[in-house]
Structures are given as structure tokens and as C-alpha cells.
N, C-alpha and C. Protein backbone atom coordinates (compact mmCIF):
# COMPACT_ATOMS: atom_id res chain seq x y z
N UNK A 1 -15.12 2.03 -16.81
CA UNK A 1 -14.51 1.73 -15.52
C UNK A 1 -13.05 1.32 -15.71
N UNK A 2 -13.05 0.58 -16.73
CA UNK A 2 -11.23 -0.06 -16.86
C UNK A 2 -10.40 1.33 -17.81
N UNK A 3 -11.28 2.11 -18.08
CA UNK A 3 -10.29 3.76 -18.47
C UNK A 3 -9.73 4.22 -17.02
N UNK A 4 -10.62 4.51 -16.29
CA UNK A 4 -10.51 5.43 -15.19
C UNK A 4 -9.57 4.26 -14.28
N UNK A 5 -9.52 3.30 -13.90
CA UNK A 5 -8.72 2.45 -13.39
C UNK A 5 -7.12 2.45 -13.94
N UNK A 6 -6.71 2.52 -15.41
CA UNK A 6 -6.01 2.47 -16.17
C UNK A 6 -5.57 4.27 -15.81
N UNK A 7 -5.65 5.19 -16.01
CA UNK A 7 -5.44 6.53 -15.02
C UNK A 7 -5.38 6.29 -13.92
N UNK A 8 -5.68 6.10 -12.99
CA UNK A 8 -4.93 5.60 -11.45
C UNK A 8 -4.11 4.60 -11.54
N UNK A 9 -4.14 3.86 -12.52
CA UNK A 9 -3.05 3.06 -12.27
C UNK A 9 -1.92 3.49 -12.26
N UNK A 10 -1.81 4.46 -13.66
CA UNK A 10 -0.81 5.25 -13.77
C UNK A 10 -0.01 6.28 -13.25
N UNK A 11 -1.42 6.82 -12.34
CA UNK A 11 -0.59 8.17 -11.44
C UNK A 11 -0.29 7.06 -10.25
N UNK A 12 -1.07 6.00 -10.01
CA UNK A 12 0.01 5.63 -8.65
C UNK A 12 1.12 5.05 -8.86
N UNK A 13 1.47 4.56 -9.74
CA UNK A 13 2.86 3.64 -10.38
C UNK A 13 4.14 5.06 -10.64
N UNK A 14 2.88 6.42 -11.28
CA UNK A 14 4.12 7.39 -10.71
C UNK A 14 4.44 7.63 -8.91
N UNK A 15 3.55 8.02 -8.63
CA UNK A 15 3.86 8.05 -7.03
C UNK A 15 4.71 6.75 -6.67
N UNK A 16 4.37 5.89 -6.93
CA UNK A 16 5.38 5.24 -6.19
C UNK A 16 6.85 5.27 -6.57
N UNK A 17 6.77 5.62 -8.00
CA UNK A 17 8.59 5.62 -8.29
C UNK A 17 9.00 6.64 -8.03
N UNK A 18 8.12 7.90 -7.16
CA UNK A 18 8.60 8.71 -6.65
C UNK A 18 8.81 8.89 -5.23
N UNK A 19 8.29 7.99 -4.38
CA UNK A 19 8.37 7.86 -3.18
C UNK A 19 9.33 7.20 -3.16
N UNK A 20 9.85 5.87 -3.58
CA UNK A 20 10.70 5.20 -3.99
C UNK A 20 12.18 5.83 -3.99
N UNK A 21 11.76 7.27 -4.78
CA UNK A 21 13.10 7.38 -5.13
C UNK A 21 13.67 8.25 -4.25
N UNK A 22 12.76 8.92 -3.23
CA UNK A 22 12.66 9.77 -1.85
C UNK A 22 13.71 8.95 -1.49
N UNK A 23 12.71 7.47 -1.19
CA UNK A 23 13.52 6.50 0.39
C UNK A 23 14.76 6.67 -0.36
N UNK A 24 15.32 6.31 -1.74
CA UNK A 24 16.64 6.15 -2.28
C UNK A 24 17.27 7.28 -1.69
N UNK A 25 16.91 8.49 -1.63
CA UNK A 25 17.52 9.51 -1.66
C UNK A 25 18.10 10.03 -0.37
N UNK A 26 16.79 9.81 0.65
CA UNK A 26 17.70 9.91 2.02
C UNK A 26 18.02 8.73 2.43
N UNK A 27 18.33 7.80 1.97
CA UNK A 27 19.39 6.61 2.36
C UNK A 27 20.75 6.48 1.86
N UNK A 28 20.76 6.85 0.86
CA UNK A 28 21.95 8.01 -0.14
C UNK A 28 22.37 8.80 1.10
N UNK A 29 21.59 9.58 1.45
CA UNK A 29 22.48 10.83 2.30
C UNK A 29 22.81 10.51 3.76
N UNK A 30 21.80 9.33 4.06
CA UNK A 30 22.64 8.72 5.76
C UNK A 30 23.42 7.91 5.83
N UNK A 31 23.83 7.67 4.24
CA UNK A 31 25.29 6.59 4.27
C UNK A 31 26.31 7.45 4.07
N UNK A 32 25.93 8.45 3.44
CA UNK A 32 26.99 10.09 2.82
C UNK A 32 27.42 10.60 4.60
N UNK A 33 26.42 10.84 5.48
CA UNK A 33 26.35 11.37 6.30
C UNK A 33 27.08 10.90 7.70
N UNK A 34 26.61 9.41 7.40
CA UNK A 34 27.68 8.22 8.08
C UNK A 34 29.06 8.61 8.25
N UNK A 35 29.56 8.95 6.96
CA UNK A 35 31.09 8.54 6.75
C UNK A 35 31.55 9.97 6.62
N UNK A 36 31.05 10.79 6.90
CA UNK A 36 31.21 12.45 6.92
C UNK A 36 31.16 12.88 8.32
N UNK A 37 32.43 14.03 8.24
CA UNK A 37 32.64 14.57 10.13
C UNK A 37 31.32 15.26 10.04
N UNK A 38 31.12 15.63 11.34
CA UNK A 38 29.66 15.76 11.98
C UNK A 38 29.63 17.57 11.57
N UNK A 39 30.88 18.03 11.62
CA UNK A 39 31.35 19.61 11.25
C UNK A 39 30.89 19.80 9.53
N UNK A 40 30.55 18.80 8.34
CA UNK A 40 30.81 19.24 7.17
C UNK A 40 29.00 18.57 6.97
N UNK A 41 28.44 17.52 7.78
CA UNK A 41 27.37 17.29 7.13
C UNK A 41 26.47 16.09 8.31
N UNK A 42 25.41 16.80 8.87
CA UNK A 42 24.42 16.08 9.83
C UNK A 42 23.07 16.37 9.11
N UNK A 43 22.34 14.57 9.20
CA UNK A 43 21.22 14.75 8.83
C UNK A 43 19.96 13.96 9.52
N UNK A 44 20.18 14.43 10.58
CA UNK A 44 19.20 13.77 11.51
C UNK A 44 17.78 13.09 11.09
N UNK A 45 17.55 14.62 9.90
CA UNK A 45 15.84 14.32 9.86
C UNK A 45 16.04 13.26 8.51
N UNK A 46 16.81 12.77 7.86
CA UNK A 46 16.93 11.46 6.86
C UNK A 46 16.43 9.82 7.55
N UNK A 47 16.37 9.75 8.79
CA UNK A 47 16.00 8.86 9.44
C UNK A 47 14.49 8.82 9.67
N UNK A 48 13.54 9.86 9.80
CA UNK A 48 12.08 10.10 9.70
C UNK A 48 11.69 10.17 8.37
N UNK A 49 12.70 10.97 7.91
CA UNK A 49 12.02 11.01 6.55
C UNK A 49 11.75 9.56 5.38
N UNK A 50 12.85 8.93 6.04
CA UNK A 50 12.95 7.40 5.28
C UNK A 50 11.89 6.78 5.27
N UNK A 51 11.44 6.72 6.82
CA UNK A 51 10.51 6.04 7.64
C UNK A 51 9.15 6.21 6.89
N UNK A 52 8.93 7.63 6.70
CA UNK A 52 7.61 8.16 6.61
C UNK A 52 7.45 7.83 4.81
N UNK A 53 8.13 8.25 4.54
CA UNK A 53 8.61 8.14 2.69
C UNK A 53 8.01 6.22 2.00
N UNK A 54 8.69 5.76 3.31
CA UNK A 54 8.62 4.15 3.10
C UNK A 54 7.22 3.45 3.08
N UNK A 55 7.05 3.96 4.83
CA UNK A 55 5.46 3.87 4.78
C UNK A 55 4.74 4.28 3.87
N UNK A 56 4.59 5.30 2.97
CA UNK A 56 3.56 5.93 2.16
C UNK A 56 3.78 4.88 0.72
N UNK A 57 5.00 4.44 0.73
CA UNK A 57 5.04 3.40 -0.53
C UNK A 57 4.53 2.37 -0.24
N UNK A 58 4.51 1.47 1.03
CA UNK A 58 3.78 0.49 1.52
C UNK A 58 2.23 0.90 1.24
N UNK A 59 2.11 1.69 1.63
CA UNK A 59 0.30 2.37 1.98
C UNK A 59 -0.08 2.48 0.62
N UNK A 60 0.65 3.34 -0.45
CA UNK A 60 0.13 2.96 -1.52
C UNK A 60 0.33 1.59 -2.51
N UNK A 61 1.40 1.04 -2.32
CA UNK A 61 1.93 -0.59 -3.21
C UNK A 61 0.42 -1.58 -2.85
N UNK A 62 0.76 -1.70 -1.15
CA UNK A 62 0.09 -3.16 -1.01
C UNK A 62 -1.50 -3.17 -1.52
N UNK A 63 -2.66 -1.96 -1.77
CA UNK A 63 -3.61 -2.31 -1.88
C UNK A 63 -3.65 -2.32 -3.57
N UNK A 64 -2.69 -2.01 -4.31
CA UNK A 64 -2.66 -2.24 -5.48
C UNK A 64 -1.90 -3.54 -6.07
N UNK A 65 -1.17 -4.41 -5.09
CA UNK A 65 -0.54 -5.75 -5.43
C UNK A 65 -1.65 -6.81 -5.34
N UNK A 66 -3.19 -6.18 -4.69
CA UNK A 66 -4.27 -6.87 -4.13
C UNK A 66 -4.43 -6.86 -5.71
N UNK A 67 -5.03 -5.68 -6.45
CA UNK A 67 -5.60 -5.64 -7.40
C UNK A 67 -5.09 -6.20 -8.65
N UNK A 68 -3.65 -6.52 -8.83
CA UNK A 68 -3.48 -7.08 -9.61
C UNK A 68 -2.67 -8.75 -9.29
N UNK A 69 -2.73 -8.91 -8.17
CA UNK A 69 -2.41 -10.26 -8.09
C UNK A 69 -1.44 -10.46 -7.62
N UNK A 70 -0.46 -9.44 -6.99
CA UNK A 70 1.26 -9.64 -7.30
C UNK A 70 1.40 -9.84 -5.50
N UNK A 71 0.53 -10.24 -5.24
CA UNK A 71 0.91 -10.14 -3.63
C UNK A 71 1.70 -11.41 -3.58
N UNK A 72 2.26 -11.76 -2.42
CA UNK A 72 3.17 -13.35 -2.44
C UNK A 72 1.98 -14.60 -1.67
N UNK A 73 1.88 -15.16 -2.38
CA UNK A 73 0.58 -16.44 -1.90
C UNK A 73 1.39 -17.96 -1.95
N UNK A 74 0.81 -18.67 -1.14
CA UNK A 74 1.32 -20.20 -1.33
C UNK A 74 -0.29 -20.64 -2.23
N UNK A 75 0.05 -21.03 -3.84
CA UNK A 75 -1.11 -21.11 -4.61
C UNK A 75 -0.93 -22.84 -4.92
N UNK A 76 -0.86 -23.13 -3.85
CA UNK A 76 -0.68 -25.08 -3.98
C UNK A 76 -1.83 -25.64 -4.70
N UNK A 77 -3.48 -24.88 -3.92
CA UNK A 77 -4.85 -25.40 -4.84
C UNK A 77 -4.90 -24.68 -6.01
N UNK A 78 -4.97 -23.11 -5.76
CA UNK A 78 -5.14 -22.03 -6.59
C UNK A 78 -4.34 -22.33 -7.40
N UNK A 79 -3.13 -22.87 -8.33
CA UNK A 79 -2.61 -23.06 -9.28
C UNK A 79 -3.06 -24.44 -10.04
N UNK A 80 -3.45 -24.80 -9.16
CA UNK A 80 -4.55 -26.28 -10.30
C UNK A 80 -5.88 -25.87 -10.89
N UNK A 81 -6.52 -24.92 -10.06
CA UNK A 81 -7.85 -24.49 -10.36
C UNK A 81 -7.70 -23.86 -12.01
N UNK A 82 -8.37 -23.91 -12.43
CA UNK A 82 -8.97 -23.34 -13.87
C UNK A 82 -10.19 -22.80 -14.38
N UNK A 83 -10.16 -21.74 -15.07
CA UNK A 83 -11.81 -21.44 -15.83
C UNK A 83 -12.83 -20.45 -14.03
N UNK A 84 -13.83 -21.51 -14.09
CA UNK A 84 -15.12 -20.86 -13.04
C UNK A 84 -14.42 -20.85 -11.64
N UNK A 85 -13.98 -21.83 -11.62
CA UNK A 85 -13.48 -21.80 -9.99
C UNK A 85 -12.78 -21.08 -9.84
N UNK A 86 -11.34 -21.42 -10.28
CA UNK A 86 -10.62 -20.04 -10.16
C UNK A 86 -11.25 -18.73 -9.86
N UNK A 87 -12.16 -18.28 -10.84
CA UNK A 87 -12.50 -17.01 -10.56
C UNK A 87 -13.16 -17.04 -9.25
N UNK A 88 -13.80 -17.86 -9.00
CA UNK A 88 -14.87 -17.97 -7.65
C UNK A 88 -13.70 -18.21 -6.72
N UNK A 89 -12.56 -18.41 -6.61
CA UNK A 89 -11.49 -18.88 -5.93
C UNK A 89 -11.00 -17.57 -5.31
N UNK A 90 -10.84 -17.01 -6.19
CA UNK A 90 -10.22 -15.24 -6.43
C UNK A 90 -10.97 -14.16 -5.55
N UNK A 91 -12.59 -14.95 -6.12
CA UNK A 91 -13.37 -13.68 -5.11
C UNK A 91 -13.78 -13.91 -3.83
N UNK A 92 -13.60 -15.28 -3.44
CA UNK A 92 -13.56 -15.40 -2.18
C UNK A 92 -12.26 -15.22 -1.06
N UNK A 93 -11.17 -15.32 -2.11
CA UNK A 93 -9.82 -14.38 -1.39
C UNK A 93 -9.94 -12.45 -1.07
N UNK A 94 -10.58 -12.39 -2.14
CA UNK A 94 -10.96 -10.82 -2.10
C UNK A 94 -11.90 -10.71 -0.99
N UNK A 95 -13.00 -11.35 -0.88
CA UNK A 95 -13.70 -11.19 -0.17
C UNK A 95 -13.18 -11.29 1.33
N UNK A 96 -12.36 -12.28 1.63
CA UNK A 96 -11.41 -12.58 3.00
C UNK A 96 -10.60 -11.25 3.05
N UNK A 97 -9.75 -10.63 2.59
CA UNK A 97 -9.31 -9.97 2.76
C UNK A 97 -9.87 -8.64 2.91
N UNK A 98 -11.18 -8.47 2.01
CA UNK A 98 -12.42 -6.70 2.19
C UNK A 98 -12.24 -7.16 3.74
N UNK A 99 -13.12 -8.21 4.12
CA UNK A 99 -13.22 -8.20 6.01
C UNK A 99 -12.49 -7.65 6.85
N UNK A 100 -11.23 -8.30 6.69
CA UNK A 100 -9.94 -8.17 7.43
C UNK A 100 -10.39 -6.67 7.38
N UNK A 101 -10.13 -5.97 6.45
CA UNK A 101 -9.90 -4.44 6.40
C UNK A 101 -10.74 -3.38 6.87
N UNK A 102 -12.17 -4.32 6.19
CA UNK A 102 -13.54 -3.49 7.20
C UNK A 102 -13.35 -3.13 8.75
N UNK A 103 -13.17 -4.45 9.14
CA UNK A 103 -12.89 -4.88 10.37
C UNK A 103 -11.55 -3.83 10.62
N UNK A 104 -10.76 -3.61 10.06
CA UNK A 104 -9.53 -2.92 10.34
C UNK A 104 -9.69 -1.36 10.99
N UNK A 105 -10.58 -0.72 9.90
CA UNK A 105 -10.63 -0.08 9.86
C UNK A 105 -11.10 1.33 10.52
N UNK A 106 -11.68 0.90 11.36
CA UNK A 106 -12.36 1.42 12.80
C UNK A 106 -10.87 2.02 13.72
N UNK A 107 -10.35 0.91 14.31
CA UNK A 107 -9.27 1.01 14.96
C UNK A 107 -8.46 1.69 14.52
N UNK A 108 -8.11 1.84 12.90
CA UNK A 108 -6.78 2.37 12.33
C UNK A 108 -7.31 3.35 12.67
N UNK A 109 -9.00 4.00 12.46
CA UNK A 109 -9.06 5.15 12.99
C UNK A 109 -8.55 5.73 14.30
N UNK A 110 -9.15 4.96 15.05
CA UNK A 110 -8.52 5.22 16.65
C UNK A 110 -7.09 5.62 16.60
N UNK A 111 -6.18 5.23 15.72
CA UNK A 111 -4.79 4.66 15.86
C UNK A 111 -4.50 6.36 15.33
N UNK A 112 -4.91 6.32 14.15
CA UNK A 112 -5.04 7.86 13.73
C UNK A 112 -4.99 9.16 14.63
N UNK A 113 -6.33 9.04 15.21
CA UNK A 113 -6.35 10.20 16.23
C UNK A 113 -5.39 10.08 17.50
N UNK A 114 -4.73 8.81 17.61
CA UNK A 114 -3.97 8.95 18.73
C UNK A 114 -2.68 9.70 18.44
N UNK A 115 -1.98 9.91 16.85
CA UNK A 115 -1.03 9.75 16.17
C UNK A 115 -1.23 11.70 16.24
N UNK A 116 -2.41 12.41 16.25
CA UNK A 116 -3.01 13.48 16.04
C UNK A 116 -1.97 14.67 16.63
N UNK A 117 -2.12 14.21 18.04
CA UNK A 117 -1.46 14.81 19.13
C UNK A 117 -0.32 14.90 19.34
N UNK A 118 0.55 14.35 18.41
CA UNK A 118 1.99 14.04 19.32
C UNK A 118 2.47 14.89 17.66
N UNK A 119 3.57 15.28 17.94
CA UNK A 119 4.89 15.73 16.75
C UNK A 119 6.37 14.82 16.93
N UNK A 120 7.07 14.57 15.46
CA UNK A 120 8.29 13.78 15.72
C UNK A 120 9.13 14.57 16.17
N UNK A 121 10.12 13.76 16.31
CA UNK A 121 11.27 14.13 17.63
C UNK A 121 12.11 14.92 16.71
N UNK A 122 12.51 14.85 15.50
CA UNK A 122 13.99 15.78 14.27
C UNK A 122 13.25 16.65 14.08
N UNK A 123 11.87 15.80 13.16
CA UNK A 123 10.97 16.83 12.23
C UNK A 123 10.56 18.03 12.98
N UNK A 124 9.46 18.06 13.62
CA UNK A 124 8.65 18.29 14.79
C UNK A 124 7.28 18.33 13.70
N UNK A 125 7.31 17.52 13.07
CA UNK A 125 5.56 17.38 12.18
C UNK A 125 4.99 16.43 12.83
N UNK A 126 3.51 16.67 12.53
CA UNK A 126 2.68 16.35 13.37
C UNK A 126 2.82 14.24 12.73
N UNK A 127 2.55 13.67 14.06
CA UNK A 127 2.58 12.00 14.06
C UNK A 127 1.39 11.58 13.29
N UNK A 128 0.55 12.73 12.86
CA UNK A 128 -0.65 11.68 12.43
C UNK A 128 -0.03 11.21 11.01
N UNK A 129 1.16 11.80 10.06
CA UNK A 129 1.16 11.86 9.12
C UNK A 129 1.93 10.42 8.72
N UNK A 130 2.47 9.73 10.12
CA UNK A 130 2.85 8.18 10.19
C UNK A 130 1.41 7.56 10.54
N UNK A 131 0.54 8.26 11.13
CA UNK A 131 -0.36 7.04 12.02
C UNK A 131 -1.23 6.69 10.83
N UNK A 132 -1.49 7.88 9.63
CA UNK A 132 -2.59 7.44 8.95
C UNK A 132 -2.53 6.26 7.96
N UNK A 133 -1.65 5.85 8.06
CA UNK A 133 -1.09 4.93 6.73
C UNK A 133 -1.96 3.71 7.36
N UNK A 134 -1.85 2.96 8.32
CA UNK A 134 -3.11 1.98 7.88
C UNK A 134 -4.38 2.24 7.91
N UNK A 135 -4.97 3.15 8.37
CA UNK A 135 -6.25 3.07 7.98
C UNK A 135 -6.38 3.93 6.05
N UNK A 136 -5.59 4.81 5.76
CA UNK A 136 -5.90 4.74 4.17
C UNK A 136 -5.13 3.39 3.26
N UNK A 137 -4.15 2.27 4.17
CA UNK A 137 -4.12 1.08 3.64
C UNK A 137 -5.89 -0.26 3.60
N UNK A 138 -5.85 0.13 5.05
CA UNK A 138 -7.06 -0.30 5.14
C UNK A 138 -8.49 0.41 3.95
N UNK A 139 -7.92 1.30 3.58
CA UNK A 139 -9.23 1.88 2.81
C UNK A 139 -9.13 1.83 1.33
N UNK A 140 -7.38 1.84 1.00
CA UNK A 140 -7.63 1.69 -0.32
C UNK A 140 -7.61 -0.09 -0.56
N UNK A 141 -7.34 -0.81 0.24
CA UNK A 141 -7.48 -2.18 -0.03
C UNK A 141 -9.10 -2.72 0.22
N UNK A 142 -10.10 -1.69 0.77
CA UNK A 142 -11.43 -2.33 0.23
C UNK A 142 -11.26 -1.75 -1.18
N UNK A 143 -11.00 -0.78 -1.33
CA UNK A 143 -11.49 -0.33 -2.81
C UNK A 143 -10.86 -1.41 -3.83
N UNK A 144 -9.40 -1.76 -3.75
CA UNK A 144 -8.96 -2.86 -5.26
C UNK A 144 -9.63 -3.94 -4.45
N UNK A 145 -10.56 -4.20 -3.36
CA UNK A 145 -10.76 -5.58 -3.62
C UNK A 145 -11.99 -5.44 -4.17
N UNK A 146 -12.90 -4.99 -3.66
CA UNK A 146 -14.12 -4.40 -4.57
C UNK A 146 -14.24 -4.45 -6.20
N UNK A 147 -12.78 -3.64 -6.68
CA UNK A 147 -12.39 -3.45 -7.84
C UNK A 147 -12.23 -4.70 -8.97
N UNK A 148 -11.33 -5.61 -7.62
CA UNK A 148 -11.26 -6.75 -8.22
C UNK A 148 -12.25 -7.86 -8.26
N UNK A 149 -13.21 -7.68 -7.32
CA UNK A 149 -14.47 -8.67 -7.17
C UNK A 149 -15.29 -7.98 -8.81
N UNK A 150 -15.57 -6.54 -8.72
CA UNK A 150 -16.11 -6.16 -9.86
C UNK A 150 -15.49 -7.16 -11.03
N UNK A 151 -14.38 -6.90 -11.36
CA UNK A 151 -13.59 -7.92 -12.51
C UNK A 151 -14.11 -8.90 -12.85
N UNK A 152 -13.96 -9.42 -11.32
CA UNK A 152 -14.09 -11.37 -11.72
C UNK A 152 -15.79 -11.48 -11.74
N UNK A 153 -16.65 -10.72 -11.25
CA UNK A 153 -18.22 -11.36 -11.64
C UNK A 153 -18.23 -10.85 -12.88
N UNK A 154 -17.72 -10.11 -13.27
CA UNK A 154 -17.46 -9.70 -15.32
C UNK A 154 -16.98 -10.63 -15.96
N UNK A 155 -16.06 -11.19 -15.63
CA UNK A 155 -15.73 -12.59 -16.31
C UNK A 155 -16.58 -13.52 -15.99
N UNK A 156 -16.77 -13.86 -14.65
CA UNK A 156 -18.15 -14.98 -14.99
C UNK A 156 -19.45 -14.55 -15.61
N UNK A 157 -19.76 -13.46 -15.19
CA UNK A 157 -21.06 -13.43 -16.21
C UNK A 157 -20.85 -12.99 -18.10
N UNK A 158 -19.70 -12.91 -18.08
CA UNK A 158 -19.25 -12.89 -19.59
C UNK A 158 -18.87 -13.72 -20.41
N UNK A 159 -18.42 -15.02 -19.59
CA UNK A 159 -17.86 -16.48 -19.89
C UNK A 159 -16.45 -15.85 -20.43
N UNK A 160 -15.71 -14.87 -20.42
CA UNK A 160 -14.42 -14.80 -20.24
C UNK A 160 -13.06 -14.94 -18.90
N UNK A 161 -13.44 -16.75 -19.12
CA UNK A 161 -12.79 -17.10 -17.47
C UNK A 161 -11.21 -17.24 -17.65
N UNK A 162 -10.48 -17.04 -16.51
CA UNK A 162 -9.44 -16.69 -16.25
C UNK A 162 -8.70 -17.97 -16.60
């Protein structure tokens, strides 16, 4: 399980420094585009494309900052805790957050199919391809929390505590 995790880790850490380097790229060209007569260089669709580029780095980052910890927390108790608790600390944050998303996830659908119907205004591509981003946020954040609950009952039932 920690092979095949260790391979996704990797192709998403590429995707993201490639989405990444998208948003860089048309933000590069609407500052180029800014300061350029409208006769030598217009780039309307750099403003969707940013948008959409950005979102997909969000959609893929945040359910993987779950999995390894890097999200931003106020850890006032959680940094005193040690050993068993901690871990039991960990999976009941995981566990708060699977809900949230379960729970999410219905609606993002809804949100989805509403997104179905409509095309953007530069692009003219279809809206679902903005709408879907929270519900596959919502979906890959059950999976690293899952992922990460898997972890931590491995360390407690292994006595290798955190």
C-alpha cells in the first residue's frame, strides 16, 4: 500500500508543478498583455484559463496537504500530545474532516450538473470543467483521509507511535 501511495504521490507532485506552471504562464502573458497595444497582442482567454488552471491545483494540493499534514492548523493541544493520543488525536481530525466531505459531496454533485449546461464566456468550454473541482476535492479528500486513518491504526496497532 505505501508503494502504490509513493507512485501517486509522485505523479501528483508532477501535476501539480505542472499546473502550477500553467497559472505561471498565463499570468506571465496578462501582465505581457497588459502593457502591450491591443493591435500587437490580446489575450482574453488567459483570465479563464488562470482561473481553471488554479482551481485544478487547489483540487488536487488540498486533499493531499490532508494526507500529509501540511494543512495550516492552530495545534495549541495537538502539539503537547505525544505517542497514543496523538495518533488517536489525528484520527479523529481525519475523521471530522471524511464527514464534512461525505456530507459535501452530494451537493458538489448537484453543483456539477448545474455547471453541465452553461459554456465560458472567452473559452466557450463547457462550465462543468470549473464546477467539478469540489466534488473531486470532496472525493479525493475522503480518500487521503481514509489513507491517513489507514496509517495511524498501523501505528497503533504496531506500537510505532508518532
Amino acid at each position: 500500500m505505501e508503494k502504490l501511495i509513493s507512485v501517486i504521490d509522485k505523479i501528483v507532485r508532477a501535476l501539480l508543478a505542472i499546473l502550477f506552471g500553467i497559472v505561471s504562464f498565463c499570468v506571465l502573458v496578462q501582465i505581457i498583455a497588459r502593457y502591450t497595444p491591443p493591435e500587437v497582442l490580446t489575450a482574453p482567454w488567459t483570465d479563464e484559463m488562470t482561473r481553471l488552471f488554479f482551481l485544478y491545483t487547489v483540487m488536487l494540493g488540498a486533499p493531499w496537504a490532508i494526507l500529509y499534514h501540511s494543512y495550516a492548523s492552530i495545534d495549541i493541544i495537538a502539539g503537547r500530545l505525544k505517542g497514543r493520543t496523538r495518533v488517536l488525536l489525528d484520527i479523529f481530525v481525519d475523521l471530522v474532516i471524511m464527514v464534512v466531505a461525505v456530507v459535501g459531496i452530494p451537493q458538489a454533485n448537484l453543483y456539477f450538473g448545474v455547471g453541465q449546461v452553461s459554456k465560458s464566456t472567452s473559452l466557450q468550454i463547457n462550465l462543468g470543467l470549473f464546477y467539478v473541482v469540489p466534488l473531486v476535492i470532496f472525493t479525493l479528500t475522503v480518500l487521503c483521509c481514509t489513507l491517513d486513518i489507514w496509517r495511524n491504526v498501523k501505528k497503533l496497532r504496531g506500537g510505532n507511535e508518532a
